[in-house]
Protein backbone atom coordinates (compact mmCIF):
# COMPACT_ATOMS: atom_id res chain seq x y z
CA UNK A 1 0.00 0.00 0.00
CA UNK A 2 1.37 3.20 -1.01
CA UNK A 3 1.69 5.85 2.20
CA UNK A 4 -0.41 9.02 2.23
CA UNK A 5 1.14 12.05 2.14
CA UNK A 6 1.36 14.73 5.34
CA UNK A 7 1.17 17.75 4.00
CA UNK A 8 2.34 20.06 6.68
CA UNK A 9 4.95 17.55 8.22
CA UNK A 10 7.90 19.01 9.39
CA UNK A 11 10.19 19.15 6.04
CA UNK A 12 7.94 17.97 3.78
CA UNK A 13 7.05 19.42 0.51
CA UNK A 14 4.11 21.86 0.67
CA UNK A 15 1.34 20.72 -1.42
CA UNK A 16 -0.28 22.41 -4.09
CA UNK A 17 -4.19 22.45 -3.28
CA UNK A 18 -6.75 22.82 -0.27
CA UNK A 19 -10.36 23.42 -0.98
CA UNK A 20 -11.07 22.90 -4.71
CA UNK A 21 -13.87 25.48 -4.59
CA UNK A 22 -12.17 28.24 -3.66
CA UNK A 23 -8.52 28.04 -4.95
CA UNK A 24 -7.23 28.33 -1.21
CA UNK A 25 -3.48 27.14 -1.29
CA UNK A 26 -2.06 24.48 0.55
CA UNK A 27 -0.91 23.80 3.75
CA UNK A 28 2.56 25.10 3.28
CA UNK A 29 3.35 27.07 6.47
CA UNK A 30 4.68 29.89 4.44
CA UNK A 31 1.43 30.13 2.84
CA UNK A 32 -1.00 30.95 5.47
CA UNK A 33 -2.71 34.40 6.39
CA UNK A 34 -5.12 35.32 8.15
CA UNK A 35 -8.67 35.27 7.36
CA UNK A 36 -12.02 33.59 7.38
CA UNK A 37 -12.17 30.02 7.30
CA UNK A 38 -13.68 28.09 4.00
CA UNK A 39 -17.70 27.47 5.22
CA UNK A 40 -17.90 23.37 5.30
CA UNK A 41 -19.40 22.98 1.62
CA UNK A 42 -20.34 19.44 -0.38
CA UNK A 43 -17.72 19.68 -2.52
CA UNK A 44 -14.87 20.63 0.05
CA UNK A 45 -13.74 16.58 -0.62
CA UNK A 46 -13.07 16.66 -3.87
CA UNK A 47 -10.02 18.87 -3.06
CA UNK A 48 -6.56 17.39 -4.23
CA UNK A 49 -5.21 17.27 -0.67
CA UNK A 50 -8.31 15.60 0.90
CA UNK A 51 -7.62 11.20 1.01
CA UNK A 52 -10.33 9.68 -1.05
CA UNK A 53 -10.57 6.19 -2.42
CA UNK A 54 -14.52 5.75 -2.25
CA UNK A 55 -15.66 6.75 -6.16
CA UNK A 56 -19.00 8.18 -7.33
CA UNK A 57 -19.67 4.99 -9.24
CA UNK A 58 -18.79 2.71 -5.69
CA UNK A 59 -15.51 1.73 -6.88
CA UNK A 60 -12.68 2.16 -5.23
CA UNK A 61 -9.22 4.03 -6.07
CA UNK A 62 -6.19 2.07 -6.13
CA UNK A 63 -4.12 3.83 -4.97
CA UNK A 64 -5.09 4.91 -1.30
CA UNK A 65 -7.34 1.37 -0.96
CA UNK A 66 -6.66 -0.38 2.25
CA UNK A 67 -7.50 -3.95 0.77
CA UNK A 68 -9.89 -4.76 3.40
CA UNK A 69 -11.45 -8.56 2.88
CA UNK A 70 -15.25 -8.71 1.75
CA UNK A 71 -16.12 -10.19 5.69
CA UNK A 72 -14.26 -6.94 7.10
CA UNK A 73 -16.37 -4.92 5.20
CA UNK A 74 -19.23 -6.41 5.51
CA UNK A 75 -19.02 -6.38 9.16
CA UNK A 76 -17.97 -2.64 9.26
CA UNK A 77 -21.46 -2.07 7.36
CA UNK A 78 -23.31 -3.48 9.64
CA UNK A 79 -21.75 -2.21 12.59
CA UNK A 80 -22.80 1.05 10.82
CA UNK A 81 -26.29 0.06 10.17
CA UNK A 82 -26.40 -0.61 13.93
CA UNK A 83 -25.15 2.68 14.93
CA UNK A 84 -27.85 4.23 12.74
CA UNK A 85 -30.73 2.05 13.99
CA UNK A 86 -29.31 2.53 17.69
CA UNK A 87 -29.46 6.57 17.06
CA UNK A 88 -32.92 6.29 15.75
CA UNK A 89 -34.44 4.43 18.47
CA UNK A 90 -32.49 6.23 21.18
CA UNK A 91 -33.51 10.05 19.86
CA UNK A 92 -37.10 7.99 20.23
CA UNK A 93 -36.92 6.76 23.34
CA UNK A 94 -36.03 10.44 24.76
CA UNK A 95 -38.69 11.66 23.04
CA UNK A 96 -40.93 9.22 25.10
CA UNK A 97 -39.23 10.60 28.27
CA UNK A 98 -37.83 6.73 29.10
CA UNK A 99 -34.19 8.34 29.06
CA UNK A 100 -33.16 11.75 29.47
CA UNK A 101 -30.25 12.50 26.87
CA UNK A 102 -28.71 11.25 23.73
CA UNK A 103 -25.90 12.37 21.10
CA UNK A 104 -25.53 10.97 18.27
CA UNK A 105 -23.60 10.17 14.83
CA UNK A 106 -25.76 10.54 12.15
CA UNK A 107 -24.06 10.84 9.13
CA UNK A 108 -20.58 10.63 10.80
CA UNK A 109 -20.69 6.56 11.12
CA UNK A 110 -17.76 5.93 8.61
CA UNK A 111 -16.00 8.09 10.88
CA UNK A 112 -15.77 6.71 13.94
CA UNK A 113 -16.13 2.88 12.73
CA UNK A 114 -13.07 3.45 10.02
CA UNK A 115 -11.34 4.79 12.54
CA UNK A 116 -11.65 2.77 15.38
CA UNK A 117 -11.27 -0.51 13.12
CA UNK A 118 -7.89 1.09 11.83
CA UNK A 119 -6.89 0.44 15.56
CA UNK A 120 -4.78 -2.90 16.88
CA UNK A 121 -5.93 -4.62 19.70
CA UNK A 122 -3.32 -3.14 21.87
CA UNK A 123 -4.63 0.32 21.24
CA UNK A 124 -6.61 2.66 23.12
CA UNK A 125 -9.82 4.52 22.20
CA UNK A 126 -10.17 8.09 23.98
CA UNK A 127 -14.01 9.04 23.29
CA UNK A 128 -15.54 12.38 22.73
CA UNK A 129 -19.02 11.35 22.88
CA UNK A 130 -20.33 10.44 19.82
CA UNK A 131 -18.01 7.48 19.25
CA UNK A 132 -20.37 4.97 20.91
CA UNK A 133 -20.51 3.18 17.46
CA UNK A 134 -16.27 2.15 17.85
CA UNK A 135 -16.81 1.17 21.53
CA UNK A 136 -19.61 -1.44 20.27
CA UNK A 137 -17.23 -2.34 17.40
CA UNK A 138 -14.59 -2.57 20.24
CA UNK A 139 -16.28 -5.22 22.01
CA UNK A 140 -18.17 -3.01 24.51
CA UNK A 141 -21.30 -5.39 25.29
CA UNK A 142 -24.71 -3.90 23.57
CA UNK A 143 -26.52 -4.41 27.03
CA UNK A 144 -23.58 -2.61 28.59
CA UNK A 145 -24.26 0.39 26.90
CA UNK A 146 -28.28 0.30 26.84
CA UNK A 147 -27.81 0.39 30.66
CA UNK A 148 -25.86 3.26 30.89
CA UNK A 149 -28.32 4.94 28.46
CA UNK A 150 -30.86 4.10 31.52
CA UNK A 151 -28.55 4.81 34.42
CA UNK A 152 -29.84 1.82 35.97
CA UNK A 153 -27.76 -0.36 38.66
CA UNK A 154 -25.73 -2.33 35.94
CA UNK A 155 -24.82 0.96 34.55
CA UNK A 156 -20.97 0.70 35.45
CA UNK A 157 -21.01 5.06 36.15
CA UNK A 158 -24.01 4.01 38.63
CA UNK A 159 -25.98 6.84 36.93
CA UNK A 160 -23.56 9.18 38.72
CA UNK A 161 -23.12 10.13 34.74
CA UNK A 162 -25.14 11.17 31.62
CA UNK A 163 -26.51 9.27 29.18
CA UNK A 164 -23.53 8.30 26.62
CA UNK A 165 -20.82 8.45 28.74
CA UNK A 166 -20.01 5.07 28.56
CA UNK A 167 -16.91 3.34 29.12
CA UNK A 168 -15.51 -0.02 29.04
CA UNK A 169 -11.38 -1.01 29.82
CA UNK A 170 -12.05 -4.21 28.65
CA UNK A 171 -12.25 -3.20 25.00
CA UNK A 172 -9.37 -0.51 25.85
CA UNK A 173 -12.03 2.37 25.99
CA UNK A 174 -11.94 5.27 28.04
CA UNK A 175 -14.65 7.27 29.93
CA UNK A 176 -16.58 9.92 28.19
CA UNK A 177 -16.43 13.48 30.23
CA UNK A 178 -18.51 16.54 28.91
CA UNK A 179 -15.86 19.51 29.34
CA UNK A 180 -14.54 20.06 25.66
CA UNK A 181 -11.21 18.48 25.21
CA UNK A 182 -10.59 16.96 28.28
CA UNK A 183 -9.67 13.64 26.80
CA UNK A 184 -7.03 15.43 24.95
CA UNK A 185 -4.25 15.84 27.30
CA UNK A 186 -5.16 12.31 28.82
CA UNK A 187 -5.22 10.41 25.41
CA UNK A 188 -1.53 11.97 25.45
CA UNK A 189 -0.20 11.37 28.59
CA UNK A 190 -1.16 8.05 28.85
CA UNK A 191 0.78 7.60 25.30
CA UNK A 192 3.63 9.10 26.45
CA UNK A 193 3.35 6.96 29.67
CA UNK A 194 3.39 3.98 27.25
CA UNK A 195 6.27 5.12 25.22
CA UNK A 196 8.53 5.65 28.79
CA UNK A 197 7.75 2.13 29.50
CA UNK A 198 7.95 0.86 26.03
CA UNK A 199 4.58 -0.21 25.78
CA UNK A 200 3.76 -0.81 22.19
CA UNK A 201 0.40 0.76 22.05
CA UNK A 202 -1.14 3.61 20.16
CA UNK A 203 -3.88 6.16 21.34
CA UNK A 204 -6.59 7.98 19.21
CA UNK A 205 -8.28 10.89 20.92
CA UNK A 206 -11.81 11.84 19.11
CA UNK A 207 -12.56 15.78 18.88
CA UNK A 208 -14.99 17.71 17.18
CA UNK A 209 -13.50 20.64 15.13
CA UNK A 210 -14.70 23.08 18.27
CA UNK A 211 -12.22 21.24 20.26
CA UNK A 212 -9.52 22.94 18.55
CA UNK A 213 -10.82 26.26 20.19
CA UNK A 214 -10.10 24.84 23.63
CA UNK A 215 -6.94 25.15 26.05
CA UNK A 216 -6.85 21.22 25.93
CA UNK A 217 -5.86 20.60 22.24
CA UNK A 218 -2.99 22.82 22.22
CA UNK A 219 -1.47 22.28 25.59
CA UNK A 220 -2.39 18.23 24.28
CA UNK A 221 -0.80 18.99 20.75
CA UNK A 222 2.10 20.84 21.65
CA UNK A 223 3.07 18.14 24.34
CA UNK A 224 2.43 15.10 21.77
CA UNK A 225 5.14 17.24 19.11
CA UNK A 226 7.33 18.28 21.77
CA UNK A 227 7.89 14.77 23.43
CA UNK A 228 6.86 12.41 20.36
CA UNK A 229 3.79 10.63 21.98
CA UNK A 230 2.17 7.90 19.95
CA UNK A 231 -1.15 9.83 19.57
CA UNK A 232 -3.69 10.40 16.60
CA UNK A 233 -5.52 13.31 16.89
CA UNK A 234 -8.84 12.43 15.34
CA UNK A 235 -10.98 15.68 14.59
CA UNK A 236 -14.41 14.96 13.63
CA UNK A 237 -15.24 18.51 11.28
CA UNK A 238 -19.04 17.67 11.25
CA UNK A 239 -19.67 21.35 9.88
CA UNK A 240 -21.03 22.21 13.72
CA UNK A 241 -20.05 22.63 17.00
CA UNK A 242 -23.57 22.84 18.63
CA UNK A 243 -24.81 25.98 16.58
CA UNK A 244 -21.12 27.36 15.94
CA UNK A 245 -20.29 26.66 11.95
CA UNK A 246 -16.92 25.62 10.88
CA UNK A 247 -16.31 29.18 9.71
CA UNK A 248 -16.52 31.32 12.69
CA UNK A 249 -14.71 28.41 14.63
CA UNK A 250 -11.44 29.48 13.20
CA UNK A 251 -9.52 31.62 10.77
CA UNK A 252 -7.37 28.61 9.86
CA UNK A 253 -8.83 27.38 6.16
CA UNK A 254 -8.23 23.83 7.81
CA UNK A 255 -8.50 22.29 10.82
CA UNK A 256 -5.66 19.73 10.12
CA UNK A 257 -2.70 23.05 9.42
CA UNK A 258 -3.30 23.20 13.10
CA UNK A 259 -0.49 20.58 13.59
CA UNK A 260 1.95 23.27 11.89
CA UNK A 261 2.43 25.20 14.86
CA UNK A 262 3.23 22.13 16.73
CA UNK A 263 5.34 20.31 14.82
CA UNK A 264 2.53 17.74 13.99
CA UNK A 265 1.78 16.53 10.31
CA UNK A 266 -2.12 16.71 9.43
CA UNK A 267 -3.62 14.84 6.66
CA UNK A 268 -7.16 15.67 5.66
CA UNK A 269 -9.68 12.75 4.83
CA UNK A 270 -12.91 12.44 3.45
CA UNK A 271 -14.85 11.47 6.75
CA UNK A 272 -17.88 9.82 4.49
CA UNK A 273 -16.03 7.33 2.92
CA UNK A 274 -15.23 3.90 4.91
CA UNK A 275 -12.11 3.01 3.47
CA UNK A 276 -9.96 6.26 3.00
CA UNK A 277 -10.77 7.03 6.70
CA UNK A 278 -9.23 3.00 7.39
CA UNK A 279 -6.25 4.07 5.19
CA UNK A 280 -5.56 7.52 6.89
CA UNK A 281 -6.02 6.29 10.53
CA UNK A 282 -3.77 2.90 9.58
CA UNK A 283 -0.89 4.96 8.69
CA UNK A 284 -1.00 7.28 11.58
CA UNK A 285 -1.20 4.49 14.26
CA UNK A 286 1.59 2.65 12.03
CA UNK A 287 3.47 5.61 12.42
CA UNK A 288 2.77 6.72 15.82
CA UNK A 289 4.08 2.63 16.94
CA UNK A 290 6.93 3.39 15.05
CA UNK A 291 8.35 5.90 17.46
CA UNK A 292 7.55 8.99 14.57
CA UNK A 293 5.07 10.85 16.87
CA UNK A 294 1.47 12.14 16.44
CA UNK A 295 -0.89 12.84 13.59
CA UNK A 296 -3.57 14.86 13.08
CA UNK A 297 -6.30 13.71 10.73
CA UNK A 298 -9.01 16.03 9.76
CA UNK A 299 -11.95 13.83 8.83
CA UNK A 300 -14.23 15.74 6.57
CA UNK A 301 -17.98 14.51 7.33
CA UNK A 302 -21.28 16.25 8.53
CA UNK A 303 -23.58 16.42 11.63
CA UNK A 304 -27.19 15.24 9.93
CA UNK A 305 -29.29 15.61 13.40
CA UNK A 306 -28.86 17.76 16.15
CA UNK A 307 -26.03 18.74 18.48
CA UNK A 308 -28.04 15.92 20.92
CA UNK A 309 -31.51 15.33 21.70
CA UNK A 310 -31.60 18.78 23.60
CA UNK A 311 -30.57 20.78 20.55
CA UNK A 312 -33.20 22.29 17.91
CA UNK A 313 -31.10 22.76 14.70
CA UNK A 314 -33.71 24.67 13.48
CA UNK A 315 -33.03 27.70 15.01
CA UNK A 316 -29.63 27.97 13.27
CA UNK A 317 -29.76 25.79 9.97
CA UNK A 318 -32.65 25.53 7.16
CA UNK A 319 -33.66 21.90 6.73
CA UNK A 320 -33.63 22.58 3.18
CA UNK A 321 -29.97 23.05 3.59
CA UNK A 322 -29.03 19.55 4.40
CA UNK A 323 -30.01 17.96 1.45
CA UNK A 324 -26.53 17.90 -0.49
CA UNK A 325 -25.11 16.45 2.40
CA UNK A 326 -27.78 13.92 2.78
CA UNK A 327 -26.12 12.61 -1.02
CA UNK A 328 -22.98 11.89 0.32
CA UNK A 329 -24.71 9.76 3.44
CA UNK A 330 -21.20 7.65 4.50
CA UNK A 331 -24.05 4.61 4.48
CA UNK A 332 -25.37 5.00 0.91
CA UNK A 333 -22.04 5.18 -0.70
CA UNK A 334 -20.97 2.36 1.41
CA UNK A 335 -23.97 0.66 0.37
CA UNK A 336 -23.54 1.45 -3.45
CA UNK A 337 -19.91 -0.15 -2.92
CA UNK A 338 -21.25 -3.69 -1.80
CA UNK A 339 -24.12 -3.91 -4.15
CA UNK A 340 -21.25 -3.52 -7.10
CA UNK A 341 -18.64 -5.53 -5.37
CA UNK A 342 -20.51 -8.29 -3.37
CA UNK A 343 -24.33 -8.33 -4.86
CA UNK A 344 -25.22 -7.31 -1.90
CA UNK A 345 -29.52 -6.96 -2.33
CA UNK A 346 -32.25 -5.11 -0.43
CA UNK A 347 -33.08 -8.39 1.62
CA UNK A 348 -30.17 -8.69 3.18
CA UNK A 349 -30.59 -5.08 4.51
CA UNK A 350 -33.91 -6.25 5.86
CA UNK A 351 -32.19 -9.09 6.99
CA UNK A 352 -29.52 -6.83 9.38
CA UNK A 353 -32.21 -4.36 10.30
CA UNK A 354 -34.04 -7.42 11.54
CA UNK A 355 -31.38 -8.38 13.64
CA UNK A 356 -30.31 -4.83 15.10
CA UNK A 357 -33.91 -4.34 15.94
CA UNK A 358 -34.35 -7.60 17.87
CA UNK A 359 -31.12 -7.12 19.56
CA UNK A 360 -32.08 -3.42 20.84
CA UNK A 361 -35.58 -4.53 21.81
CA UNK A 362 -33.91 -7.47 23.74
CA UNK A 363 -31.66 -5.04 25.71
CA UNK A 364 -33.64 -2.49 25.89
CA UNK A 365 -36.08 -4.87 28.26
CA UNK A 366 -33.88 -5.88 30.31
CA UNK A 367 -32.37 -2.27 30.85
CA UNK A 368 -36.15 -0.89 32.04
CA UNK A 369 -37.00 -4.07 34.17
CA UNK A 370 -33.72 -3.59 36.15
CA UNK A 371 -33.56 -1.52 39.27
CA UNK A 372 -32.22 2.13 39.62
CA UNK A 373 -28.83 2.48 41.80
CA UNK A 374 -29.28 1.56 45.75
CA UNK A 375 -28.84 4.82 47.61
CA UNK A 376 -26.15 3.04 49.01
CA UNK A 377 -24.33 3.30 45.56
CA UNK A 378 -24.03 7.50 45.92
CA UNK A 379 -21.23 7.10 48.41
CA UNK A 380 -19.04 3.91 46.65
CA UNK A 381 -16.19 4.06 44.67
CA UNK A 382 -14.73 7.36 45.67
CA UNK A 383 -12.20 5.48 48.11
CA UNK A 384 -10.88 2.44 48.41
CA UNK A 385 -11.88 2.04 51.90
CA UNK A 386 -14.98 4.41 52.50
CA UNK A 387 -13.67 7.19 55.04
CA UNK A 388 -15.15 8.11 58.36
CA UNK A 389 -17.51 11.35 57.26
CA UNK A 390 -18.89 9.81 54.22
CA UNK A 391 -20.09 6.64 56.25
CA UNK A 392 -21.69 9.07 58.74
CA UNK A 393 -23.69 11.07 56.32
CA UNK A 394 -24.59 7.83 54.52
CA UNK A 395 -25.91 6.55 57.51
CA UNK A 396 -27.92 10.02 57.92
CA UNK A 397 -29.46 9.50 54.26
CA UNK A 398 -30.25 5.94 55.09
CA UNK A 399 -32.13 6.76 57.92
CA UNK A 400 -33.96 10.23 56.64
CA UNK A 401 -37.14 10.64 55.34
CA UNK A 402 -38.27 9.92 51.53
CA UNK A 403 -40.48 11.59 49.38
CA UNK A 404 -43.01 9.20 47.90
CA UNK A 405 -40.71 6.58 45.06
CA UNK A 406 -37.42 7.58 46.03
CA UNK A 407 -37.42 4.66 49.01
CA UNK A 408 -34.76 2.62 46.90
């Protein structure tokens, strides 16, 4: 497989092209001034810098494909599929008022699932919070994650946390946290921690492209180029952060130049298509093992819903507008690949659907017939050994007066 090229590593040649729409140049250093940001636009892919290997007609390009089997990608599309029947049925389920919170990743499943299946066993996942779909594809048990969705007494945060902030060490999965880039500076110094002890992992550290406005992804970035950490910066520019386009987020024309500064080579991807986000994310973490440092990789994609279930994107963006980027759904063009390559027909869609909707149902059941946490629960795991003053006022809850259902 031929290696992609970094356009603003240190030394390299500049390239010759950003944003095909708007004759920006590249990401030469020398080159930048300051200005407004390029608006997130449909064709912003089809720039010569951006990775691409996922054709119009569902073939693929040679030259950038990852040669993944016909199981791998089959599996990948219905891990997708999942994620976008698990969205659905969660943004319903709010509605209903049986949980009280979701965030989703419609539109932005090739994304996450490319990304996280371009990861080795041995590497860790650092959420933001949409990346549920590359936890499940991790090995995070379905049920696992229903019951956090619930905050019910299997729900390993103990409901002490929102909805979707899931975690699971098993898979190599970290705990979500709402504060913007907080996972930043921990996805790098727990690869840094790996490196001093010659651990041969990799992290990847999920961001939205508002991240980059926070205190966390430089001090994060400028640690990862300064000491060499085996991190992939994974920025997720979905077009929005909340109601905050792409083009008042920054005067940068991309989000992946940010690496300039910090002596960290960005490579921009189109986030919609499966297999050049698997190439892109495969040659960072090959990289990163390889003792070369961090990477930066833009993934171009779009937000299709809502910030979360508590946002009205209404108020901010014209339905009408979101019907070029409904085209270039990352699960159409994925499907239009396997109905070239593999046959693939409209009953074995059913068929999956089928399946993902029995398996939901099935865990969704359980999750409502199990308990809520014990009062009890409010006081554990904060100590090993529960000090003197937080057994006293347990004892004091215990034994005070409850309002009429809150005797658990």
């Amino acid at each position: 497989m031929s290696s992609l090229p970094l356009p603003n590593a240190p030394g390299a040649a500049p390239a010759e092209a950003t944003h095909a729409h708007s004759g920006a140049p590249g990401l030469d250093p020398s080159s930048l001034s300051v200005g407004p940001a390029v608006a997130r636009h449909p064709g912003d892919t089809k720039a010569d810098d951006v990775v691409k290997v996922l054709r119009d007609d569902g073939t693929l390009d040679p030259r950038h494909d990852p040669k993944l089997s016909k199981e791998d990608v089959i599996a990948l599309y219905r891990a997708m599929v999942r994620t976008r029947v698990l969205d659905d049925r969660l943004v319903t389920l709010q509605r209903q008022g049986r949980i009280g919170f979701h965030i989703g990743s419609l539109g932005e499943e090739a994304a996450i699932l490319g990304s996280a299946y371009a990861l080795r066993q041995q590497d860790w996942l650092f959420p933001c919070y949409r990346e549920f779909g590359g936890a499940l594809w991790r090995g995070m048990p379905l049920q696992r994650y229903v019951d956090n969705m619930f905050g019910n007494q299997n729900d390993p945060a103990r409901g002490r946390q929102m909805p979707d902030h899931y975690c699971f060490r098993a898979a190599k999965v970290t705990s979500v946290s709402s504060p913007i880039g907080t996972q930043i500076p921990q996805a790098v110094g727990f690869g840094w921690a790996a490196k001093k002890k010659k651990d041969d992992l990799v992290t990847i550290v999920y961001l939205g492209e508002g991240a980059t406005s926070s205190n966390e992804f430089h001090n994060g970035m400028n640690f990862a180029g300064v000491f060499k950490t085996p991190t992939v910066f994974f920025v997720r520019n979905n077009g929005w952060a909340i109601s905050v386009p792409t083009e008042r987020q920054t005067a940068s024309r991309t989000f992946a130049e940010k690496g300039v500064a910090h002596g960290v080579p960005g490579v921009r991807v189109d986030g919609n298509d499966l297999f050049a986000v698997v190439k892109a994310t495969q040659e960072a973490v090959a990289r990163a093992a390889r003792g070369e440092g961090p990477t930066v990789i833009e993934a171009l994609t779009y937000r299709l819903s809502g910030h979360s279930t508590s946002d009205d994107p209404k108020a901010y963006r014209p339905d009408g507008t979101l019907e070029p980027w409904r085209a270039l759904d990352p699960l159409t063009r994925l499907r239009k690949h396997i109905a070239s390559a593999y046959g693939w027909t409209e009953a074995q869609d059913k068929e999956i659907e089928a399946e993902v909707d029995a398996e939901l149902k099935a865990a969704i059941q359980v999750a409502e017939k199990t308990p809520a946490p014990s009062l009890e629960s409010l006081f554990s795991e904060v100590y090993a050994e529960m000090p003197w003053h937080l057994r006293e006022q347990q004892a004091e809850l215990l034994a005070g007066p409850r309002a009429k259902g809150h005797g658990h």
